[in-house]
N, C-alpha and C. Protein backbone atom coordinates (compact mmCIF):
# COMPACT_ATOMS: atom_id res chain seq x y z
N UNK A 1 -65.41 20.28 44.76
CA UNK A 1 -65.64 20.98 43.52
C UNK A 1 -65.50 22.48 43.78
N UNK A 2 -64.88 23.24 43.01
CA UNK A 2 -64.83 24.58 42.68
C UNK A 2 -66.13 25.60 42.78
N UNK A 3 -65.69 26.50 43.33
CA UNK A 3 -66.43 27.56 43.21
C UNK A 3 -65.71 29.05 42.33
N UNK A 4 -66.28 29.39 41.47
CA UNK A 4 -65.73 30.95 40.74
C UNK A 4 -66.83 31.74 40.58
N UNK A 5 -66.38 32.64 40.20
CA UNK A 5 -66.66 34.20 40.08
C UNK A 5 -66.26 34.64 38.23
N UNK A 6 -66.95 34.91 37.53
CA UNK A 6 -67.09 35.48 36.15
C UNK A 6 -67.11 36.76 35.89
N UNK A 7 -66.10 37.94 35.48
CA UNK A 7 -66.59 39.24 35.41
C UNK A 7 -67.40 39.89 34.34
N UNK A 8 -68.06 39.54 33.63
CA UNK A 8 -68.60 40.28 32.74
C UNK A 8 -69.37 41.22 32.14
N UNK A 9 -69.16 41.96 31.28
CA UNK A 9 -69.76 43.49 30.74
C UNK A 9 -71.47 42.63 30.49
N UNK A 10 -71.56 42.03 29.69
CA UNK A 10 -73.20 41.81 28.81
C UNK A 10 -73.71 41.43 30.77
N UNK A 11 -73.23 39.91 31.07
CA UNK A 11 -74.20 39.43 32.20
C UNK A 11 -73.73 39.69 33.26
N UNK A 12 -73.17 40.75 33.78
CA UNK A 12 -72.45 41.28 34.85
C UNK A 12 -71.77 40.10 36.09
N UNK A 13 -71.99 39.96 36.96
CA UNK A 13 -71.16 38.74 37.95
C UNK A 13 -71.76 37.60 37.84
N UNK A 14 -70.99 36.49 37.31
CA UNK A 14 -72.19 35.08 37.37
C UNK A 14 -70.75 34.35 38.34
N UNK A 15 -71.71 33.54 39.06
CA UNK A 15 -71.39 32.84 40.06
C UNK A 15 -71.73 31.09 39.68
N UNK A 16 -70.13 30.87 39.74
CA UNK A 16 -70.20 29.14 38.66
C UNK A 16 -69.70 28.16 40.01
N UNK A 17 -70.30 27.03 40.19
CA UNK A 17 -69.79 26.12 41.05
C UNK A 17 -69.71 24.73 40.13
N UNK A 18 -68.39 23.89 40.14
CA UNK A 18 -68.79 22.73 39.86
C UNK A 18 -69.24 21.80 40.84
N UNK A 19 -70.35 20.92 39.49
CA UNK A 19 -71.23 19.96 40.32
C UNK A 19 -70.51 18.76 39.73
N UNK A 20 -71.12 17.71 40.61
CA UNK A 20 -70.39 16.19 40.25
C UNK A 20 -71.34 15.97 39.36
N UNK A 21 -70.94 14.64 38.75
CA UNK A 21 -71.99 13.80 37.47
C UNK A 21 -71.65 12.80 37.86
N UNK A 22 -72.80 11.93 38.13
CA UNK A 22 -72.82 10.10 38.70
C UNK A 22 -72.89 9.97 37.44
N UNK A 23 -73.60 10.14 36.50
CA UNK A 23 -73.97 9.23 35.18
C UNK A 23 -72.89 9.47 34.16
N UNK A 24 -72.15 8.04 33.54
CA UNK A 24 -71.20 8.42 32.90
C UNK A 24 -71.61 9.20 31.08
N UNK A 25 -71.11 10.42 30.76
CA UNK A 25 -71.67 11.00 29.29
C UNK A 25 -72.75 12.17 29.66
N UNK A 26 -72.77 12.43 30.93
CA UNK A 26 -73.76 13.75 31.41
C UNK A 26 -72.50 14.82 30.91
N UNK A 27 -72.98 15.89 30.83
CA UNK A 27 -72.23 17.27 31.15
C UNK A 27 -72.40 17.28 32.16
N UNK A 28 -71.16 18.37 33.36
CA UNK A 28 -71.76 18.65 34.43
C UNK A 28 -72.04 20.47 33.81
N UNK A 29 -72.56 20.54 34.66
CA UNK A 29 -73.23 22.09 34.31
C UNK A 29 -72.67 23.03 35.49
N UNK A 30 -72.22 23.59 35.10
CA UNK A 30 -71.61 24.42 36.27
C UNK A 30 -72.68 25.99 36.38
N UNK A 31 -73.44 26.71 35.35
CA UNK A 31 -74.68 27.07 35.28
C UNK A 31 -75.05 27.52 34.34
N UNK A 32 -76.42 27.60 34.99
CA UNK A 32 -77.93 27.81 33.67
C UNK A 32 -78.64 28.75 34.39
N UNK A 33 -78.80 29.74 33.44
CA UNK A 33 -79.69 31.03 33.46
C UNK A 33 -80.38 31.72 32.64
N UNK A 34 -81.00 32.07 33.48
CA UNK A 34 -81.73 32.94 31.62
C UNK A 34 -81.71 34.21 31.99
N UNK A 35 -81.00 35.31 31.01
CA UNK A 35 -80.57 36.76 31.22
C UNK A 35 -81.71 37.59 30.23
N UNK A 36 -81.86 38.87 30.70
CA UNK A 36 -82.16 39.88 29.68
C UNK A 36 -81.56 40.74 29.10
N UNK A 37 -81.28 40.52 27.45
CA UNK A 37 -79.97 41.37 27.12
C UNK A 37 -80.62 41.84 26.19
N UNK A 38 -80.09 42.90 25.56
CA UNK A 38 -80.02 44.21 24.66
C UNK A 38 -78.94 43.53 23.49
N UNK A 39 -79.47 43.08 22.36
CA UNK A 39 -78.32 43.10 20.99
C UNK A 39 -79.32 43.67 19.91
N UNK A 40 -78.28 44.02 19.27
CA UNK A 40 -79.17 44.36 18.16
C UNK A 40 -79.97 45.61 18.42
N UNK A 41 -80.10 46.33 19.52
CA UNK A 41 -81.18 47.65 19.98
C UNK A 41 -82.49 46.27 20.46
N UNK A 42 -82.60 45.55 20.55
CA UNK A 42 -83.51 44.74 20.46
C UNK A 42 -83.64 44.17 21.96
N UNK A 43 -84.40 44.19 22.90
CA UNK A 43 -83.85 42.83 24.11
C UNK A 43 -84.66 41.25 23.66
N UNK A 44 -84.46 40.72 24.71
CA UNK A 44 -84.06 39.23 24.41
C UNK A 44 -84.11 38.35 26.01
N UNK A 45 -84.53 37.42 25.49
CA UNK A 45 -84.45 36.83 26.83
C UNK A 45 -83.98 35.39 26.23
N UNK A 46 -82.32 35.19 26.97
CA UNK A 46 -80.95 34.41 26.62
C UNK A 46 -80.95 33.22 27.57
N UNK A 47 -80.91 31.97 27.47
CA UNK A 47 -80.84 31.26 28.74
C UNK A 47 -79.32 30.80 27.71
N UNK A 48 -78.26 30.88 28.90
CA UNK A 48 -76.63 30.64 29.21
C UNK A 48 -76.60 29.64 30.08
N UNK A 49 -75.87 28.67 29.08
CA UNK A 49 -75.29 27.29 29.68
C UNK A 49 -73.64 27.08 29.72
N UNK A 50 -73.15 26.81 30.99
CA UNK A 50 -71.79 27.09 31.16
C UNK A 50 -71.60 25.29 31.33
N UNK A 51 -71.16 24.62 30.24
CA UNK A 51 -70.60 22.96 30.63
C UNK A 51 -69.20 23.09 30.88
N UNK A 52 -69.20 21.93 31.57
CA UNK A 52 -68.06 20.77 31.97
C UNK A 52 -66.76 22.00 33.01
N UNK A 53 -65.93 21.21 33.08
CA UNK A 53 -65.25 21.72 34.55
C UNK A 53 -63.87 23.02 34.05
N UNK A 54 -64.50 24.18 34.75
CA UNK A 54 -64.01 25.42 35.10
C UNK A 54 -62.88 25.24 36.04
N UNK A 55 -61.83 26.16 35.49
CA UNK A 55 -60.39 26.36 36.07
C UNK A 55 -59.89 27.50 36.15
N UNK A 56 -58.82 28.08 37.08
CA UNK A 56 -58.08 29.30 37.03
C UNK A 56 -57.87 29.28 35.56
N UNK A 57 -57.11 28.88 35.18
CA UNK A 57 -56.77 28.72 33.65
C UNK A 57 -57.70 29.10 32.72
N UNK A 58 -58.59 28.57 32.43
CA UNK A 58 -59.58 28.93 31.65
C UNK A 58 -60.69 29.90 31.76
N UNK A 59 -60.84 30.72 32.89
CA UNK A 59 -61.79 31.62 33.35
C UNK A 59 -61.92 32.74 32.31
N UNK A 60 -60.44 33.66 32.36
CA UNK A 60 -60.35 34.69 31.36
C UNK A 60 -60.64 34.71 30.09
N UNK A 61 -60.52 33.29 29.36
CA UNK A 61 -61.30 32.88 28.00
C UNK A 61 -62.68 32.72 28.18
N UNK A 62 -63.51 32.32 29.14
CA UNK A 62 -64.50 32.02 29.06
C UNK A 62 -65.22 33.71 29.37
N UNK A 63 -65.01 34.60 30.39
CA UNK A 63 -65.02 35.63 30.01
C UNK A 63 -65.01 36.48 28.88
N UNK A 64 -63.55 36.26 28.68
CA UNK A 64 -63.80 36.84 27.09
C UNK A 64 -64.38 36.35 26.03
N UNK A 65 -65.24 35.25 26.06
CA UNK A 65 -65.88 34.42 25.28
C UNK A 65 -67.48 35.81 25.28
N UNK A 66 -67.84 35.55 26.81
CA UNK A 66 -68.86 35.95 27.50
C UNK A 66 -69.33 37.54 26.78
N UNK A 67 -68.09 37.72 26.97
CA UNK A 67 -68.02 39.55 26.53
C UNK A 67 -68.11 40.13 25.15
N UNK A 68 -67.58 39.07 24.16
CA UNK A 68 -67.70 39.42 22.67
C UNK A 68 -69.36 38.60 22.25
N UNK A 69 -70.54 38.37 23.21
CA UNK A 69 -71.05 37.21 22.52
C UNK A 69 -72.07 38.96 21.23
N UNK A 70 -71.72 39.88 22.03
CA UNK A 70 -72.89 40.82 20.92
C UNK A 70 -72.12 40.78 19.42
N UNK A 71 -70.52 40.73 19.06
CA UNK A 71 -70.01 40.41 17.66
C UNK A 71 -70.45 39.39 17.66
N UNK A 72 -70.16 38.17 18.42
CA UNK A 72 -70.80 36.71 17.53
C UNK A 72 -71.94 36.49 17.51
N UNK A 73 -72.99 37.61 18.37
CA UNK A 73 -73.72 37.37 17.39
C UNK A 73 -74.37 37.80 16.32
N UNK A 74 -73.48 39.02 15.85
CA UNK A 74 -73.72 39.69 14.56
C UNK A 74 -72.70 38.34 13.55
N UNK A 75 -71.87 37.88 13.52
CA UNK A 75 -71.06 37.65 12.85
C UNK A 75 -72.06 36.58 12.20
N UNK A 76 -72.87 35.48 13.69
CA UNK A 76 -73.63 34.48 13.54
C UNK A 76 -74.58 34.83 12.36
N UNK A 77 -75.37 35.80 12.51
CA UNK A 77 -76.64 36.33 11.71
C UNK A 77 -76.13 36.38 10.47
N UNK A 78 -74.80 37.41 10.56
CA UNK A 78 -74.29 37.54 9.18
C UNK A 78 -73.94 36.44 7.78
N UNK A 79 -73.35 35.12 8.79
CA UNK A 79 -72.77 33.96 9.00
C UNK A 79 -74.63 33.21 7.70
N UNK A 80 -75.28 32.83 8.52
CA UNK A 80 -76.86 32.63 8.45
C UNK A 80 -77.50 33.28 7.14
N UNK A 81 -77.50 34.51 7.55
CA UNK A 81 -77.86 35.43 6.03
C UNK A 81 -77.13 35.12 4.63
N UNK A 82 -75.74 35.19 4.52
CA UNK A 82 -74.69 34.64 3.75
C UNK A 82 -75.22 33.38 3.11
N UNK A 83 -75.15 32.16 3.85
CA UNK A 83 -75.33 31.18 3.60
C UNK A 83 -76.29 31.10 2.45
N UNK A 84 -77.46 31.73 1.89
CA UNK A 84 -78.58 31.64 0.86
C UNK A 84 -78.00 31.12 0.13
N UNK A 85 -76.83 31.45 -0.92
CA UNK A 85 -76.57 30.54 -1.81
C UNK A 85 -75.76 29.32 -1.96
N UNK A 86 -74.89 29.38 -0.80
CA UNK A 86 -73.93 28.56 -0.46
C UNK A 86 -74.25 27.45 0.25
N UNK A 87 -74.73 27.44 1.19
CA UNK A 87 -75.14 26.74 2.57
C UNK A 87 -76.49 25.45 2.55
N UNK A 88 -76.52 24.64 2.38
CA UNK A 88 -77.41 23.53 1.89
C UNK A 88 -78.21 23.13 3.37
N UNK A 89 -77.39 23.03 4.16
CA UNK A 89 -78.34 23.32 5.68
C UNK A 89 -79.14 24.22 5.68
N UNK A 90 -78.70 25.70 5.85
CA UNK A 90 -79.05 26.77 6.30
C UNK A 90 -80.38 27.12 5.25
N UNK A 91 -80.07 26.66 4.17
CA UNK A 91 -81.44 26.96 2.79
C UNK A 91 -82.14 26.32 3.62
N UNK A 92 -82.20 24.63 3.75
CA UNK A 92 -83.34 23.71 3.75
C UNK A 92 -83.64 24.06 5.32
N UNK A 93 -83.13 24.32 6.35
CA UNK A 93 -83.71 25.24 7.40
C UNK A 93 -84.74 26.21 7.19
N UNK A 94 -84.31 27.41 6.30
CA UNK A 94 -85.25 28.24 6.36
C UNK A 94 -86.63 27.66 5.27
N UNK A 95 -86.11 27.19 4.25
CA UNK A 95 -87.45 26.69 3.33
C UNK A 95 -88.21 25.62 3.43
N UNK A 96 -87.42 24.90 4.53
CA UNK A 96 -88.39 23.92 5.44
C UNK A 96 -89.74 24.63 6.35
N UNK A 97 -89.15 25.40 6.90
CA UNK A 97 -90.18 26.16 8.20
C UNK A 97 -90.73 27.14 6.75
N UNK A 98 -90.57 27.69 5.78
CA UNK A 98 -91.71 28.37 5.21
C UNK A 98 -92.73 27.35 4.75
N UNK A 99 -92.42 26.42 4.14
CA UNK A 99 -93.22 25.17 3.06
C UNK A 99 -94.23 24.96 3.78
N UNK A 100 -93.39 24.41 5.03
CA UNK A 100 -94.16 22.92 5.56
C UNK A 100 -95.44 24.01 7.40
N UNK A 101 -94.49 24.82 7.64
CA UNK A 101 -95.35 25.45 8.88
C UNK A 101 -96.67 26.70 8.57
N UNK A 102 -97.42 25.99 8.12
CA UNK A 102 -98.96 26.77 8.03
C UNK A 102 -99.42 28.12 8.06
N UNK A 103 -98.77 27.94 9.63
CA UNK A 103 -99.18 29.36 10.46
C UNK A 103 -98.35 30.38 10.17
N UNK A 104 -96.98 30.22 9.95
CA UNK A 104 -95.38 30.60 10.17
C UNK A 104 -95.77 32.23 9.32
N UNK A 105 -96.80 32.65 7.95
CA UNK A 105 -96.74 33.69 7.55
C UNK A 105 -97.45 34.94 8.73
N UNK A 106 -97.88 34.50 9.75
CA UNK A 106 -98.62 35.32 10.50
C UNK A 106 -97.33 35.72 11.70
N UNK A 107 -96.33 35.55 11.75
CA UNK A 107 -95.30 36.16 12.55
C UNK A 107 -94.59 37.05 10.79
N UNK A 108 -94.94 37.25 10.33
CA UNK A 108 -93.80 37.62 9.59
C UNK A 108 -94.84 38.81 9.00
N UNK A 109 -96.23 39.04 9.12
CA UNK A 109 -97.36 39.77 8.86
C UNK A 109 -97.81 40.21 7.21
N UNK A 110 -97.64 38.61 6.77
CA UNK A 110 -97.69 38.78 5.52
C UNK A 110 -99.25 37.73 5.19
N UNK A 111 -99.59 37.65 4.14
CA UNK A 111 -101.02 36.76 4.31
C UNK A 111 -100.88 35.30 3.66
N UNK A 112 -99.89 35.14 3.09
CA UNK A 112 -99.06 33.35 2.93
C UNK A 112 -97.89 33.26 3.04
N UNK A 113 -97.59 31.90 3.19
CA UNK A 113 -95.79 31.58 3.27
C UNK A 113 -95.25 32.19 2.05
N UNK A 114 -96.12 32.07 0.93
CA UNK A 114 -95.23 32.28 -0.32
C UNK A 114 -94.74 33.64 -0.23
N UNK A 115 -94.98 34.48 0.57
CA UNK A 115 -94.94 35.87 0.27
C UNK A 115 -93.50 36.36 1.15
N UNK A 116 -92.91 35.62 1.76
CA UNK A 116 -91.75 35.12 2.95
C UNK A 116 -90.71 34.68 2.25
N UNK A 117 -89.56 36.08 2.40
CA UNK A 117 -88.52 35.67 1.34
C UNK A 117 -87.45 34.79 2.41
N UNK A 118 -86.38 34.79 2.06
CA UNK A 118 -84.99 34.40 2.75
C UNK A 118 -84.86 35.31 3.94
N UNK A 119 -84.21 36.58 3.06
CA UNK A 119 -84.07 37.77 4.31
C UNK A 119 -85.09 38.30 4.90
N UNK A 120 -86.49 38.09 4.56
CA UNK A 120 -87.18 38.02 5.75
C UNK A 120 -87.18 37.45 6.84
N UNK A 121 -87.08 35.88 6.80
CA UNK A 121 -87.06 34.70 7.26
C UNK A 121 -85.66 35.26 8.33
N UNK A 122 -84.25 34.94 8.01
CA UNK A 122 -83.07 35.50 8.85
C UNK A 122 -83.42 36.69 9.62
N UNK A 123 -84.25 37.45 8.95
CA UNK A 123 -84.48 38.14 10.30
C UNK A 123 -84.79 38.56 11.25
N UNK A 124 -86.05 36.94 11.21
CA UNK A 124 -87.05 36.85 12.30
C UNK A 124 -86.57 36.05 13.43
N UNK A 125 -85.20 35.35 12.85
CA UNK A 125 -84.44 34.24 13.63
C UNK A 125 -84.09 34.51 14.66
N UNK A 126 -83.97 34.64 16.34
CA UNK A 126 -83.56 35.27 17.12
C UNK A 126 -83.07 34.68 18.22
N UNK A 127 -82.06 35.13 18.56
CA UNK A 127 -81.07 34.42 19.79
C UNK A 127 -81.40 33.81 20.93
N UNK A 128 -81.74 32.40 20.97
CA UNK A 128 -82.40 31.86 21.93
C UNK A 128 -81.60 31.35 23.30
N UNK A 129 -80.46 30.59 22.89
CA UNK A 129 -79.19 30.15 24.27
C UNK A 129 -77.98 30.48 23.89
N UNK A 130 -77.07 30.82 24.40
CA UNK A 130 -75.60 30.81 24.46
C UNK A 130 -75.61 29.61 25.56
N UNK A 131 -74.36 28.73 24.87
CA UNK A 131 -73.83 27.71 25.62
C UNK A 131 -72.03 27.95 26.04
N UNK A 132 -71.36 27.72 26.66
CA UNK A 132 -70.03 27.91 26.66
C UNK A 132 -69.48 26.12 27.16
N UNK A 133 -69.01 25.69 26.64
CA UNK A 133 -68.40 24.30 26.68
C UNK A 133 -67.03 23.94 26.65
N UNK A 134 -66.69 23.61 27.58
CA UNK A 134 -65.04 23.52 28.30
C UNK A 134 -64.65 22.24 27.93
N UNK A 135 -63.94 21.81 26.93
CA UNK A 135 -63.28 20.40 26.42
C UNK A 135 -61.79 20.58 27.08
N UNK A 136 -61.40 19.40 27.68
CA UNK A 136 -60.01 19.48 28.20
C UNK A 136 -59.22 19.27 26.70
N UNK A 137 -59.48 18.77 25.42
CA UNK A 137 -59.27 18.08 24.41
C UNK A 137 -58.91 19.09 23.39
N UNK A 138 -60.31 19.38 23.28
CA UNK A 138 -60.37 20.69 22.39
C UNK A 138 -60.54 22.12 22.18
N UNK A 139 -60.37 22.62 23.31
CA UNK A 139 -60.35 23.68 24.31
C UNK A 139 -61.89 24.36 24.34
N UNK A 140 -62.34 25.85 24.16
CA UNK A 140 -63.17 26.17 24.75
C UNK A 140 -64.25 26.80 23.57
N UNK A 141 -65.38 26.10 23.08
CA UNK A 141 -65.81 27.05 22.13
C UNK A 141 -67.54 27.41 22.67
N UNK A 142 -67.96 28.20 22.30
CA UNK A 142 -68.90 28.91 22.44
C UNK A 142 -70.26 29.02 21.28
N UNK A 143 -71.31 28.64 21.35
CA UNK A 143 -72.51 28.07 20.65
C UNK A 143 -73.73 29.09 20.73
N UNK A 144 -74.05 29.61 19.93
CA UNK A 144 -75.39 30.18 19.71
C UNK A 144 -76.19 29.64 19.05
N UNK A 145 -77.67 29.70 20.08
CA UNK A 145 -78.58 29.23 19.06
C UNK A 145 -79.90 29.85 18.54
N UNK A 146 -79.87 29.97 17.16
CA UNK A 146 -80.66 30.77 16.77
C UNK A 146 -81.88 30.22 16.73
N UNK A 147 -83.48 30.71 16.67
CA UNK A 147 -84.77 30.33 16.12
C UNK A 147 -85.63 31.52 15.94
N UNK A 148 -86.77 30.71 15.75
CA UNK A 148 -88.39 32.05 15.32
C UNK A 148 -88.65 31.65 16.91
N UNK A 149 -89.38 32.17 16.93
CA UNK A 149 -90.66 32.40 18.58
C UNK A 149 -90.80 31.46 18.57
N UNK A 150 -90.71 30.85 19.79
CA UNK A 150 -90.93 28.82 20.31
C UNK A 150 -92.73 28.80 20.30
N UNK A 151 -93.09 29.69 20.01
CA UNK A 151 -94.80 29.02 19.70
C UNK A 151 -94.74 29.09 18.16
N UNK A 152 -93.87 28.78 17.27
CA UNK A 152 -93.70 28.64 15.75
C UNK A 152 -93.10 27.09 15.52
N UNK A 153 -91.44 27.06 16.30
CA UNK A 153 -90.96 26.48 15.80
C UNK A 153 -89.99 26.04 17.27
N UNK A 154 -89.39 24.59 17.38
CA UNK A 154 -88.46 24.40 18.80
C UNK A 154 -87.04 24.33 17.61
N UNK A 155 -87.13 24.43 16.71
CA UNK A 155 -85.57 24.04 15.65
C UNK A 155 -85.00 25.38 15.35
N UNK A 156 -83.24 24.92 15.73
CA UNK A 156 -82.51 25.54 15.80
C UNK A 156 -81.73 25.62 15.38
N UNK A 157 -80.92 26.62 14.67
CA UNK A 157 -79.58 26.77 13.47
C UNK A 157 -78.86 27.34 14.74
N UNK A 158 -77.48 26.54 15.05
CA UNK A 158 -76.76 26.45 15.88
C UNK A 158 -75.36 26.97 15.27
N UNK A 159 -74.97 28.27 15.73
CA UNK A 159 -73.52 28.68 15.14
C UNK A 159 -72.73 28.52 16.40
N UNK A 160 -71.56 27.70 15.84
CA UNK A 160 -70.14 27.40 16.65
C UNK A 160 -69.08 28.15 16.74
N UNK A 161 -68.46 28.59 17.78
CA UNK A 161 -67.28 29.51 17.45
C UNK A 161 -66.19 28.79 18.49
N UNK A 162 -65.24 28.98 17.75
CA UNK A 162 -64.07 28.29 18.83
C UNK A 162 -63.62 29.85 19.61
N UNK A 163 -62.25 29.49 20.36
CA UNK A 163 -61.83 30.79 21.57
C UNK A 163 -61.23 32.02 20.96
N UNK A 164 -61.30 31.61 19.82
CA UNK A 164 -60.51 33.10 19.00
C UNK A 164 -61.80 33.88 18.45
N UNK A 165 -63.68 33.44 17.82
CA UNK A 165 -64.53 33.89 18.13
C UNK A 165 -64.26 33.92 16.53
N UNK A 166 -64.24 32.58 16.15
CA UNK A 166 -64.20 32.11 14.36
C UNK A 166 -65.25 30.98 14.61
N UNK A 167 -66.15 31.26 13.82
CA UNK A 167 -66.61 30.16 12.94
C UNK A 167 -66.53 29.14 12.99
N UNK A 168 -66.62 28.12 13.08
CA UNK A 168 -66.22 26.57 12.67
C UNK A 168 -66.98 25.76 12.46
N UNK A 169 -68.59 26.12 12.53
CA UNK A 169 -69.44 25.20 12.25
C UNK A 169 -70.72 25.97 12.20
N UNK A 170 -71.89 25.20 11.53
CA UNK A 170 -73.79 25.90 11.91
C UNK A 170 -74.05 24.42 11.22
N UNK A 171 -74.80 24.07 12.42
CA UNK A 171 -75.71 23.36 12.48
C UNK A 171 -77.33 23.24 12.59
N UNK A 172 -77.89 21.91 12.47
CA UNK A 172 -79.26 22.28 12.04
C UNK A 172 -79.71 21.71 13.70
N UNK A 173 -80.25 21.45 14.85
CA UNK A 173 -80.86 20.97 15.93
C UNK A 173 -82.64 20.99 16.22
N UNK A 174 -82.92 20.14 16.99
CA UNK A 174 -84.24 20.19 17.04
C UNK A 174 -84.50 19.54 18.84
């Protein structure tokens, strides 16, 4: 199995080896970390998951995946925010966690849920993993996942971007 080298501006040198997988339907993980990054003026603490098997070929995309993740993840938020009237996931996401989570108005420093609009809510959401996922099939797309503070909530609105750093999906995860 391979060993590489990653150059990047946000997580500076990451060092990827592939591992084998006995079990058939595992990812192999080539690596997992958790970084401290700056988006938004804001830091963050990012755990980055690099799946399935890394090549000369594909390095420089995954790089440049690596390097634009501070647009995707403005585009993501933007993407998220948008959605209010359109988006039937992304509503019942956020008006699920106001309704039904009790506590949820005391991160937002208001004195009930009711008082917790939309764009409040989006903008408490905050960048929890970047994943990067290598399909021999479907080539290389790149996953953010958004949430509130994991002592609120473990559910996650998941934005997809394929290698050109478009859109193609948000999902709901838990």
């Amino acid at each position: 199995m391979g060993k590489y080298k990653l150059e990047t501006k946000l997580f500076g040198e990451i060092e990827v080896s592939q591992k084998e997988i006995y079990n058939p339907g595992d990812y192999p993980i080539a690596h997992y970390e958790s970084y401290e990054l700056v988006l938004n003026e804001k830091e963050k603490i990012v755990d980055l998951h690099i799946f399935n098997v890394l090549t000369n070929d594909n390095i420089k995309t995954i790089e440049d995946m690596l390097n634009n993740v501070p647009q995707m993840y403005e585009e993501g938020k933007k993407a998220i925010f948008n959605g209010k009237d359109s988006n039937e996931l992304i509503k019942y996401y956020v008006y699920f966690h106001i309704e039904e989570l009790d506590e949820i108005h005391e991160l937002f420093d208001v004195d009930s849920n009711d008082k917790i609009s939309f764009e409040m809510f989006v903008e408490k959401l905050d960048l929890r993993a970047i994943a990067i996922n290598v399909d021999k099939e479907n080539g290389i797309d790149c996953t953010l996942d958004f949430s509130l503070q994991k002592e609120y909530s473990d559910e996650l609105l998941v934005v997809s971007f394929n290698d050109k750093h478009e859109i193609y999906s948000i999902t709901h995860e838990s």
